[in-house]
C-alpha atoms as a PDB file:
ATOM      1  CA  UNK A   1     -10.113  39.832 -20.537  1.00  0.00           C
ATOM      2  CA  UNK A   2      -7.935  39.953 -17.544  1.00  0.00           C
ATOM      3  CA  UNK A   3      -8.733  43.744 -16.888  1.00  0.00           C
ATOM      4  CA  UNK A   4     -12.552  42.626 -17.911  1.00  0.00           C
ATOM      5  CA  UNK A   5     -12.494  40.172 -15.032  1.00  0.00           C
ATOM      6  CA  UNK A   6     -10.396  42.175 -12.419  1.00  0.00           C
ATOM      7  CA  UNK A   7     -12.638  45.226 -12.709  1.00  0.00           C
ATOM      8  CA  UNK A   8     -16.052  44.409 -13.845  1.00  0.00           C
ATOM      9  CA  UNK A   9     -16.723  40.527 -12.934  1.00  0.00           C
ATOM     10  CA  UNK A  10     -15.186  40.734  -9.070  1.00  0.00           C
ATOM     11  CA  UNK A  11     -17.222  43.396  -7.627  1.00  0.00           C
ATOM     12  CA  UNK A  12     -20.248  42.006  -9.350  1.00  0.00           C
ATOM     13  CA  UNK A  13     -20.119  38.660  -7.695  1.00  0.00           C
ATOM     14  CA  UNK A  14     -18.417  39.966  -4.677  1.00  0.00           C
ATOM     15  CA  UNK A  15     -19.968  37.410  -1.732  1.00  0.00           C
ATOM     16  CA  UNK A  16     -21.902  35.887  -4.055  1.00  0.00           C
ATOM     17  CA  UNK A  17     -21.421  32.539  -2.985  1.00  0.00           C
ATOM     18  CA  UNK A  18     -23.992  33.085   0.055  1.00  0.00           C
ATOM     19  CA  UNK A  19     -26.810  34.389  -2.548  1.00  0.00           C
ATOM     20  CA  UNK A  20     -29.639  32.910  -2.878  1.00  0.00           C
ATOM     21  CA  UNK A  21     -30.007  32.125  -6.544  1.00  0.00           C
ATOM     22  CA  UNK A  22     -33.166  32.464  -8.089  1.00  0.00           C
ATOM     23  CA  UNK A  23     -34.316  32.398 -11.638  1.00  0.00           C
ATOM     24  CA  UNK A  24     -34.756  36.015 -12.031  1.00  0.00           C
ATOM     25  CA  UNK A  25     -31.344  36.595 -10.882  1.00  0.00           C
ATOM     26  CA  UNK A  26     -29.162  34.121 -12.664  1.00  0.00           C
ATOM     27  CA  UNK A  27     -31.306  35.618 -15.991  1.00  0.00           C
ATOM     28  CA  UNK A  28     -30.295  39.244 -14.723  1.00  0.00           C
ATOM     29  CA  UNK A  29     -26.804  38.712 -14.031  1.00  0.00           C
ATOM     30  CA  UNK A  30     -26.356  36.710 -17.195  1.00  0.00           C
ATOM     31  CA  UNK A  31     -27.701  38.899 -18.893  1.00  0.00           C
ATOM     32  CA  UNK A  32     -25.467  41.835 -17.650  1.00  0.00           C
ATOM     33  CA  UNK A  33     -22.321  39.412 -18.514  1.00  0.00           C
ATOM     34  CA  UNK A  34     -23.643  39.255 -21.938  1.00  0.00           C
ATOM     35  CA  UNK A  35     -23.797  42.788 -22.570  1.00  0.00           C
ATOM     36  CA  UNK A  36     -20.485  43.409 -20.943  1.00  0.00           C
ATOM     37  CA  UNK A  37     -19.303  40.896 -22.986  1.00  0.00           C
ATOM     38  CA  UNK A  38     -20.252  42.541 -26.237  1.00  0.00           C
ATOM     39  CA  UNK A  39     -18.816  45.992 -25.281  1.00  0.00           C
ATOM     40  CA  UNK A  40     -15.362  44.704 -25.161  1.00  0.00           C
ATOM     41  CA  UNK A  41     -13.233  46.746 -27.139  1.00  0.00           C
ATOM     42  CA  UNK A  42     -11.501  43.849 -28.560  1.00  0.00           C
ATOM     43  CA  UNK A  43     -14.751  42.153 -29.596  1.00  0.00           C
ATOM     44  CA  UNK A  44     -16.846  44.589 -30.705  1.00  0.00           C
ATOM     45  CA  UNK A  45     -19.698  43.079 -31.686  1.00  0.00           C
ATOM     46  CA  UNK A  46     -23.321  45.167 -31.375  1.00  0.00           C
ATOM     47  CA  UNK A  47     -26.654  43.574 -30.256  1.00  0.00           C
ATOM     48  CA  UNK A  48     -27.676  43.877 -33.854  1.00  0.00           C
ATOM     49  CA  UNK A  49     -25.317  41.288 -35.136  1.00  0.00           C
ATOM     50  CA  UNK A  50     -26.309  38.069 -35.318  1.00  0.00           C
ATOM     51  CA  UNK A  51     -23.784  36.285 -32.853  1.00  0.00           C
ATOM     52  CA  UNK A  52     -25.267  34.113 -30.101  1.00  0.00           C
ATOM     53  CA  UNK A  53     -24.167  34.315 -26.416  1.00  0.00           C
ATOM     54  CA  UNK A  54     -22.163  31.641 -26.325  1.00  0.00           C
ATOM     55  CA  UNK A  55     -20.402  32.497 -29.351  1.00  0.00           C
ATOM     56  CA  UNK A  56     -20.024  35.444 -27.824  1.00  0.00           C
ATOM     57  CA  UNK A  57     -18.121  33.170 -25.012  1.00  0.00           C
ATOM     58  CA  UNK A  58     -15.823  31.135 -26.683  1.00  0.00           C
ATOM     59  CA  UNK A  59     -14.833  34.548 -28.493  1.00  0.00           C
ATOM     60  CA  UNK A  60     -13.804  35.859 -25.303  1.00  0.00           C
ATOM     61  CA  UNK A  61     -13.105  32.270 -23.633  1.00  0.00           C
ATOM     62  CA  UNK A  62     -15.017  32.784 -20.644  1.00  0.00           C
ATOM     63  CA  UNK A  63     -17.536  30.952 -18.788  1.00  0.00           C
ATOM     64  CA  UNK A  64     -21.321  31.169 -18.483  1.00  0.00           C
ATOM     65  CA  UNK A  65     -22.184  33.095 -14.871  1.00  0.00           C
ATOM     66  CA  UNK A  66     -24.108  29.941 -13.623  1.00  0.00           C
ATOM     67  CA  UNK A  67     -21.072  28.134 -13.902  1.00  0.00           C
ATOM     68  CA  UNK A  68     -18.881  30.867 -12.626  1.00  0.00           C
ATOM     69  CA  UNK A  69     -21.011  30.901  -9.370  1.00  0.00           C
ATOM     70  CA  UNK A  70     -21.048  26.937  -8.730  1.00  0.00           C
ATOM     71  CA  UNK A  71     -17.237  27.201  -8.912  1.00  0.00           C
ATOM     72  CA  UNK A  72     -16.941  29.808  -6.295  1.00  0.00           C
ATOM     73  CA  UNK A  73     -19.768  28.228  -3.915  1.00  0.00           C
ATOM     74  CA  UNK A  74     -17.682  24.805  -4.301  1.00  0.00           C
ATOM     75  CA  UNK A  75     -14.785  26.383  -3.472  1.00  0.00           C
ATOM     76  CA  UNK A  76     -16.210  28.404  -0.731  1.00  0.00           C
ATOM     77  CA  UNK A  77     -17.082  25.402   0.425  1.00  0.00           C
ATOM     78  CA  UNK A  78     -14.201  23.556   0.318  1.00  0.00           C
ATOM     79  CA  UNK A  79     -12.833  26.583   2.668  1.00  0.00           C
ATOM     80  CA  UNK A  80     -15.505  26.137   4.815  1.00  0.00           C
ATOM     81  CA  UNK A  81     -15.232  22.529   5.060  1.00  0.00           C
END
Protein backbone atom coordinates (compact mmCIF):
# COMPACT_ATOMS: atom_id res chain seq x y z
CA UNK A 1 0.00 0.00 0.00
CA UNK A 2 2.96 2.11 0.71
CA UNK A 3 4.46 1.54 -2.88
CA UNK A 4 0.54 1.96 -4.06
CA UNK A 5 0.56 5.42 -2.53
CA UNK A 6 4.22 6.53 -3.31
CA UNK A 7 3.86 5.73 -7.00
CA UNK A 8 0.36 5.84 -8.17
CA UNK A 9 -1.68 8.23 -5.61
CA UNK A 10 1.18 11.25 -5.49
CA UNK A 11 1.49 12.09 -9.02
CA UNK A 12 -2.23 11.79 -9.41
CA UNK A 13 -3.08 14.45 -6.94
CA UNK A 14 0.09 16.28 -7.46
CA UNK A 15 -1.15 20.23 -6.79
CA UNK A 16 -4.33 19.16 -6.34
CA UNK A 17 -5.16 21.21 -3.57
CA UNK A 18 -5.64 24.38 -5.98
CA UNK A 19 -8.24 22.27 -8.26
CA UNK A 20 -11.28 23.20 -8.68
CA UNK A 21 -13.44 20.28 -7.69
CA UNK A 22 -16.35 19.54 -9.57
CA UNK A 23 -18.71 16.66 -9.63
CA UNK A 24 -17.45 15.11 -12.70
CA UNK A 25 -14.06 15.10 -11.35
CA UNK A 26 -14.30 13.84 -7.83
CA UNK A 27 -16.59 10.84 -9.75
CA UNK A 28 -13.52 10.43 -12.24
CA UNK A 29 -10.80 10.38 -9.89
CA UNK A 30 -12.72 8.14 -7.54
CA UNK A 31 -13.38 6.16 -9.80
CA UNK A 32 -9.72 5.67 -11.02
CA UNK A 33 -8.82 4.99 -7.12
CA UNK A 34 -11.31 2.29 -7.23
CA UNK A 35 -9.96 0.49 -10.03
CA UNK A 36 -6.44 0.91 -8.85
CA UNK A 37 -7.58 -0.32 -5.83
CA UNK A 38 -8.84 -3.60 -7.19
CA UNK A 39 -5.65 -4.33 -9.24
CA UNK A 40 -3.56 -4.62 -6.22
CA UNK A 41 -1.73 -7.66 -6.29
CA UNK A 42 -2.38 -8.32 -2.75
CA UNK A 43 -6.14 -7.84 -3.13
CA UNK A 44 -7.02 -9.20 -6.12
CA UNK A 45 -10.36 -8.83 -6.43
CA UNK A 46 -12.02 -8.41 -10.26
CA UNK A 47 -14.91 -6.01 -11.12
CA UNK A 48 -17.02 -9.10 -11.39
CA UNK A 49 -16.98 -9.91 -7.75
CA UNK A 50 -19.39 -8.67 -5.74
CA UNK A 51 -17.30 -6.43 -3.23
CA UNK A 52 -18.39 -2.81 -2.80
CA UNK A 53 -15.94 0.16 -2.90
CA UNK A 54 -15.66 0.71 0.39
CA UNK A 55 -15.11 -2.76 1.21
CA UNK A 56 -12.76 -2.53 -1.15
CA UNK A 57 -11.25 0.34 1.33
CA UNK A 58 -11.15 -1.00 4.55
CA UNK A 59 -9.46 -4.10 2.70
CA UNK A 60 -6.73 -1.95 1.75
CA UNK A 61 -7.26 0.67 4.76
CA UNK A 62 -7.27 3.65 2.76
CA UNK A 63 -9.35 6.60 2.45
CA UNK A 64 -12.05 7.73 0.02
CA UNK A 65 -10.31 10.50 -2.58
CA UNK A 66 -12.82 13.23 -1.39
CA UNK A 67 -11.47 12.88 1.86
CA UNK A 68 -7.93 12.51 0.77
CA UNK A 69 -8.23 15.95 -1.02
CA UNK A 70 -9.93 17.96 2.02
CA UNK A 71 -6.93 16.76 4.06
CA UNK A 72 -4.37 18.10 1.75
CA UNK A 73 -6.36 21.51 0.98
CA UNK A 74 -6.57 21.88 4.98
CA UNK A 75 -3.22 21.34 5.29
CA UNK A 76 -2.23 23.44 2.42
CA UNK A 77 -3.89 25.77 4.11
CA UNK A 78 -2.61 25.62 7.28
CA UNK A 79 0.88 26.31 5.31
CA UNK A 80 -0.53 29.07 3.76
CA UNK A 81 -1.98 30.52 6.75
Amino acid sequence: MRLYESVILSPLLCSAESWPLTATLLKRLDGAHHRWQRSIGLLSVSWKDKITNPEVRTRTKQHSIASTLSERRLCWLGHVL
